[in-house]
N, C-alpha and C. Protein backbone atom coordinates (compact mmCIF):
# COMPACT_ATOMS: atom_id res chain seq x y z
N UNK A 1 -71.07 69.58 -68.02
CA UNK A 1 -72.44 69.98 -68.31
C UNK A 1 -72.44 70.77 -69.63
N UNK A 2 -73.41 70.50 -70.84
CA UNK A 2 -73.20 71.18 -72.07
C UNK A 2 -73.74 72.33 -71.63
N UNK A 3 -73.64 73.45 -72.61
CA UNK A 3 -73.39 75.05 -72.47
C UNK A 3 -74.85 74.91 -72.56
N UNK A 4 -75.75 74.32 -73.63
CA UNK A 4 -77.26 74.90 -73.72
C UNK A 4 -77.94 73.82 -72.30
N UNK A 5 -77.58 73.66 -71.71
CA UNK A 5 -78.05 73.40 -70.73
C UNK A 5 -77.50 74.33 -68.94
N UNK A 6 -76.93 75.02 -69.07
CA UNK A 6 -76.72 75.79 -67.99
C UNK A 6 -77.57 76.63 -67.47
N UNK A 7 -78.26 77.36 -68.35
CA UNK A 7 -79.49 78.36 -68.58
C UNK A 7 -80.95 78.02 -68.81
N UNK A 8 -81.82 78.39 -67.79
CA UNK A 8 -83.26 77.85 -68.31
C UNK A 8 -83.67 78.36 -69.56
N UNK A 9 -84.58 77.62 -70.47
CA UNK A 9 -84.87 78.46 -71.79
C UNK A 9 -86.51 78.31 -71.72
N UNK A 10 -86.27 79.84 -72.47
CA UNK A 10 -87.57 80.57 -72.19
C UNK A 10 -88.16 79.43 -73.94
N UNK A 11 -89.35 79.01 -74.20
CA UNK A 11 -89.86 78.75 -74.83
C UNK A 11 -90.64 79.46 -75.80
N UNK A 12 -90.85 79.67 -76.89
CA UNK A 12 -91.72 80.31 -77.44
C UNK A 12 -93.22 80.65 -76.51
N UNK A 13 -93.30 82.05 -77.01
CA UNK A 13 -94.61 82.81 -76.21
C UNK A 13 -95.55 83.21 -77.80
N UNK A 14 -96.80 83.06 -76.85
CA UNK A 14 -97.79 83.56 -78.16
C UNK A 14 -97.77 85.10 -78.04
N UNK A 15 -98.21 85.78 -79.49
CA UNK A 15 -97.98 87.02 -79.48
C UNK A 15 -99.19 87.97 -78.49
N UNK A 16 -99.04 88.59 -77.58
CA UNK A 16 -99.75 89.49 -76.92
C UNK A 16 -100.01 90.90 -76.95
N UNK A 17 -101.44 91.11 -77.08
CA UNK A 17 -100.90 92.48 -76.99
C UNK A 17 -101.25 93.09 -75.80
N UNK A 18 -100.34 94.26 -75.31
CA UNK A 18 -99.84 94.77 -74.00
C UNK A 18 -100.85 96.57 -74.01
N UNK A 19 -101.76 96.18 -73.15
CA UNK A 19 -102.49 97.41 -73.16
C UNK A 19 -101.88 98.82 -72.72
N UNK A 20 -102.22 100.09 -73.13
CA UNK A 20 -101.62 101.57 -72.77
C UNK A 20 -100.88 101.29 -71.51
N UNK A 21 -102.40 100.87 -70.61
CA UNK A 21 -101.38 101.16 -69.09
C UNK A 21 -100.54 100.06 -68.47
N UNK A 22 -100.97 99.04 -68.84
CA UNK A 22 -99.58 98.17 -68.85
C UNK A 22 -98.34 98.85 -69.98
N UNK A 23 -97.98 98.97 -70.77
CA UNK A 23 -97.33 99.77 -71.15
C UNK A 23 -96.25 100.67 -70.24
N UNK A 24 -97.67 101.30 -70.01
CA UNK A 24 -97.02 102.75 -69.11
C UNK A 24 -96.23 102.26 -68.08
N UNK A 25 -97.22 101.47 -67.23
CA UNK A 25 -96.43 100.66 -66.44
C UNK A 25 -95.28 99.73 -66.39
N UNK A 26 -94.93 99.25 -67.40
CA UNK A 26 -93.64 98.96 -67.65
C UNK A 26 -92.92 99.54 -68.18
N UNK A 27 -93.40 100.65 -68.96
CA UNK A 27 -91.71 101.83 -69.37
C UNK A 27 -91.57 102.67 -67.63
N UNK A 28 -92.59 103.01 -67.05
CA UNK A 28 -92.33 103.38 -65.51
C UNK A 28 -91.05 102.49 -64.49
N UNK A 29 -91.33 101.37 -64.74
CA UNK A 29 -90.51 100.41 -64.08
C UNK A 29 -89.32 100.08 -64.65
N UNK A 30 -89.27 100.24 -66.38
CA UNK A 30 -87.93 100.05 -66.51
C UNK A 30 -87.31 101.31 -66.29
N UNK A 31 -88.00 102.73 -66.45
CA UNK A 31 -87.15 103.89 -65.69
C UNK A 31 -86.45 104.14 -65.04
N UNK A 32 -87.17 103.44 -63.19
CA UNK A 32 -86.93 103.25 -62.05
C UNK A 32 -85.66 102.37 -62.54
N UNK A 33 -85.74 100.99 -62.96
CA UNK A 33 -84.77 100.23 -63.38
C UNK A 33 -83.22 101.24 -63.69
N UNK A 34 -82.96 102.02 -64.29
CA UNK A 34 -82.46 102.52 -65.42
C UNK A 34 -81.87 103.58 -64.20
N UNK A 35 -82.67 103.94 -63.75
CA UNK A 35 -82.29 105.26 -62.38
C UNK A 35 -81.14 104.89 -61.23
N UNK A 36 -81.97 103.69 -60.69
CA UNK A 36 -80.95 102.58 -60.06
C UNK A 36 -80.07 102.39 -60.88
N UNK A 37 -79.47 101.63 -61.72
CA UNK A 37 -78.36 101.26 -62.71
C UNK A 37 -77.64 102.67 -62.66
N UNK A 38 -77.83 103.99 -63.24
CA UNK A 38 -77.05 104.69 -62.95
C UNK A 38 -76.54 105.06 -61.54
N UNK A 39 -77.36 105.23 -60.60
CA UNK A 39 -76.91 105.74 -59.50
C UNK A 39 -75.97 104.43 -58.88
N UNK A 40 -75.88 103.62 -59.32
CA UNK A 40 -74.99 102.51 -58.54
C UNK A 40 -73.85 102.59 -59.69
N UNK A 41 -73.64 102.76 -60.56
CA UNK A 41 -72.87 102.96 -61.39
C UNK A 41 -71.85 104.30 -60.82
N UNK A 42 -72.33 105.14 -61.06
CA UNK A 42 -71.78 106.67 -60.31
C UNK A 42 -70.76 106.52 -59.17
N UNK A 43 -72.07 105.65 -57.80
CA UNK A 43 -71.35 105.16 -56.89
C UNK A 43 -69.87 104.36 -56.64
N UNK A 44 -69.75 103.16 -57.85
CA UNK A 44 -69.03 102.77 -58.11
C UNK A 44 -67.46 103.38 -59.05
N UNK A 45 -67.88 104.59 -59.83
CA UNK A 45 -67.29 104.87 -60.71
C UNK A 45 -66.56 106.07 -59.37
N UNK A 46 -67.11 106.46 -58.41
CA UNK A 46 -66.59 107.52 -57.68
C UNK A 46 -65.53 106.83 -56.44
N UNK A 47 -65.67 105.58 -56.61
CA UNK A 47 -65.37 104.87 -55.33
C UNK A 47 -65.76 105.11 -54.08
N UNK A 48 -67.28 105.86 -53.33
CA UNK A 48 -67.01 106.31 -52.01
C UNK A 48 -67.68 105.19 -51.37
N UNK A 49 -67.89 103.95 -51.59
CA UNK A 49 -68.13 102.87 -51.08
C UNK A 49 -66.75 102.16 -50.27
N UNK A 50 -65.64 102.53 -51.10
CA UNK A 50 -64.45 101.99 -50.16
C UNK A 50 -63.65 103.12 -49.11
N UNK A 51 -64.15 104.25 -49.84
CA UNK A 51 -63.53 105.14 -48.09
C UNK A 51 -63.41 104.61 -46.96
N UNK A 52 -64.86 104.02 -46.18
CA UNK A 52 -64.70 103.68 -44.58
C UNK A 52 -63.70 102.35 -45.07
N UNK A 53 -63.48 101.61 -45.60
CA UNK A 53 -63.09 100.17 -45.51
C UNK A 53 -61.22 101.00 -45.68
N UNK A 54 -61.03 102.05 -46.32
CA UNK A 54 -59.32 102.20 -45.91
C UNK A 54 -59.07 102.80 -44.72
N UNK A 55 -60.13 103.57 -44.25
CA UNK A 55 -59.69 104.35 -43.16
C UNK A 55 -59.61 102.86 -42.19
N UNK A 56 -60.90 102.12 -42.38
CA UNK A 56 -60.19 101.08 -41.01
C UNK A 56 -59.01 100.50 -41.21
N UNK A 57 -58.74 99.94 -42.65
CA UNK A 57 -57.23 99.11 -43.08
C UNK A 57 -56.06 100.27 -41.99
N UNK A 58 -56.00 101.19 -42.80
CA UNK A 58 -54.89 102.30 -41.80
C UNK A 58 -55.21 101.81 -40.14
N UNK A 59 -56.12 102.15 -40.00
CA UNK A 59 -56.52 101.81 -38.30
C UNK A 59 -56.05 100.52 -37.90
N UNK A 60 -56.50 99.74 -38.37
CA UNK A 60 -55.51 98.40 -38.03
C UNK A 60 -54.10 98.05 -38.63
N UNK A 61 -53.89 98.97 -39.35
CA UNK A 61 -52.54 98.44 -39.88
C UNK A 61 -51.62 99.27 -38.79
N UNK A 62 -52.15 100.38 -37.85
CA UNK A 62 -51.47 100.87 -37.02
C UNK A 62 -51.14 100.43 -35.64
N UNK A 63 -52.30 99.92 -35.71
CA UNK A 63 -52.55 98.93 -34.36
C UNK A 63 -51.17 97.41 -34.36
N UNK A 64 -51.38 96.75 -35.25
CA UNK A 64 -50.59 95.93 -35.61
C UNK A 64 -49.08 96.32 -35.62
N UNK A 65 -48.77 97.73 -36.05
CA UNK A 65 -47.74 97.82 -35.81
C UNK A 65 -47.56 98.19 -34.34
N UNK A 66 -48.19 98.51 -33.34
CA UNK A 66 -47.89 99.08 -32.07
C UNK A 66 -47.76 97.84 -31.41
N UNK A 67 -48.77 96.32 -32.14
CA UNK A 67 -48.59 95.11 -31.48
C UNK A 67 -47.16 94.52 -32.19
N UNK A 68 -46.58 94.85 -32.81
CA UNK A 68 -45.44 94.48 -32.79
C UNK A 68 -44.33 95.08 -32.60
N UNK A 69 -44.27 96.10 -32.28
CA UNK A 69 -42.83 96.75 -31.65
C UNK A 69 -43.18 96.15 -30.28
N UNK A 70 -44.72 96.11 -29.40
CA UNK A 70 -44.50 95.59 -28.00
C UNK A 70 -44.12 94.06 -27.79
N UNK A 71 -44.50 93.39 -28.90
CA UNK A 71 -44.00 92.27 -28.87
C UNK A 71 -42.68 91.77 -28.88
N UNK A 72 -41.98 92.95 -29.40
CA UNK A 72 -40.10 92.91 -29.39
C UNK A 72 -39.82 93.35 -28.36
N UNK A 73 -40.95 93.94 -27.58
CA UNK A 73 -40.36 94.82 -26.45
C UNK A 73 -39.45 95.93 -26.39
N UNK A 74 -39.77 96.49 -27.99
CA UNK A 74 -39.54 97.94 -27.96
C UNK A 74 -40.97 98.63 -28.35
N UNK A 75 -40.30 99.93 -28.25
CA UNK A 75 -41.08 101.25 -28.35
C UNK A 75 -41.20 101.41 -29.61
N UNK A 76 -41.70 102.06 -29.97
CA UNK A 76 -41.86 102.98 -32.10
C UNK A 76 -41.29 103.65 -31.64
N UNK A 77 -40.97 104.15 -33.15
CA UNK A 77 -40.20 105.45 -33.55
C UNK A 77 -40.30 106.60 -32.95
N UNK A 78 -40.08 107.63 -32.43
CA UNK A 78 -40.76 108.29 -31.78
C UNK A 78 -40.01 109.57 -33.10
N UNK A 79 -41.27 110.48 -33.10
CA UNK A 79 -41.49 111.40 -34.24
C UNK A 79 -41.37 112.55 -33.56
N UNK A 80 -40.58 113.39 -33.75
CA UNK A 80 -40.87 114.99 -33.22
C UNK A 80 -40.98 115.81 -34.22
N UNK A 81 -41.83 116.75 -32.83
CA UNK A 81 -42.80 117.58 -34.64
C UNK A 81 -42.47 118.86 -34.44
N UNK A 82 -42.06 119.62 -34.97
CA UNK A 82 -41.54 120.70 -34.95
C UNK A 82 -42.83 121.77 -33.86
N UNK A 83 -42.16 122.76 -33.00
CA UNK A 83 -43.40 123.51 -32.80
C UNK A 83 -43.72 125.10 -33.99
N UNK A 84 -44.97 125.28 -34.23
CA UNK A 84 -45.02 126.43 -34.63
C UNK A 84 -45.02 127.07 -33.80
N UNK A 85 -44.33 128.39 -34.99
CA UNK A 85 -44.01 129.65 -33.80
C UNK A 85 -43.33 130.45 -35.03
């Protein structure tokens, strides 16, 4: 498929003119626009969208291991923890 055909093309528009409150109303909306874009940006740049998704990875990656030591028909490691005192 050629490249200028992948994309619809916008055609020439006659010149308009765009009254105050239309105006207003569209620098309002690209604001909003602009508000969103950062705050999903932030989100992304902070990573706390993937927190819950490692805590479950750990959670099942623990599980999996408990299904396979029973599957050998042993036990895990067993860990002793010092007591305080």
């Amino acid at each position: 498929m050629p490249a200028e055909n992948r994309w619809p093309r916008i055609d020439a528009m006659e010149p308009k003119e765009v009254g105050d409150r239309q105006l207003d109303a569209l620098l309002e909306r690209l604001d909003a626009l602009t508000a969103e874009l950062r705050s999903l940006n932030r989100r992304l740049d902070s990573g706390e969208n993937l927190a819950p998704v490692v805590h479950e990875l750990r959670s099942l990656s623990e599980s999996l291991q408990a299904l396979a030591y029973a599957a050998l028909g042993q036990q895990g490691p067993q860990v002793r923890r010092r007591r305080a005192g």
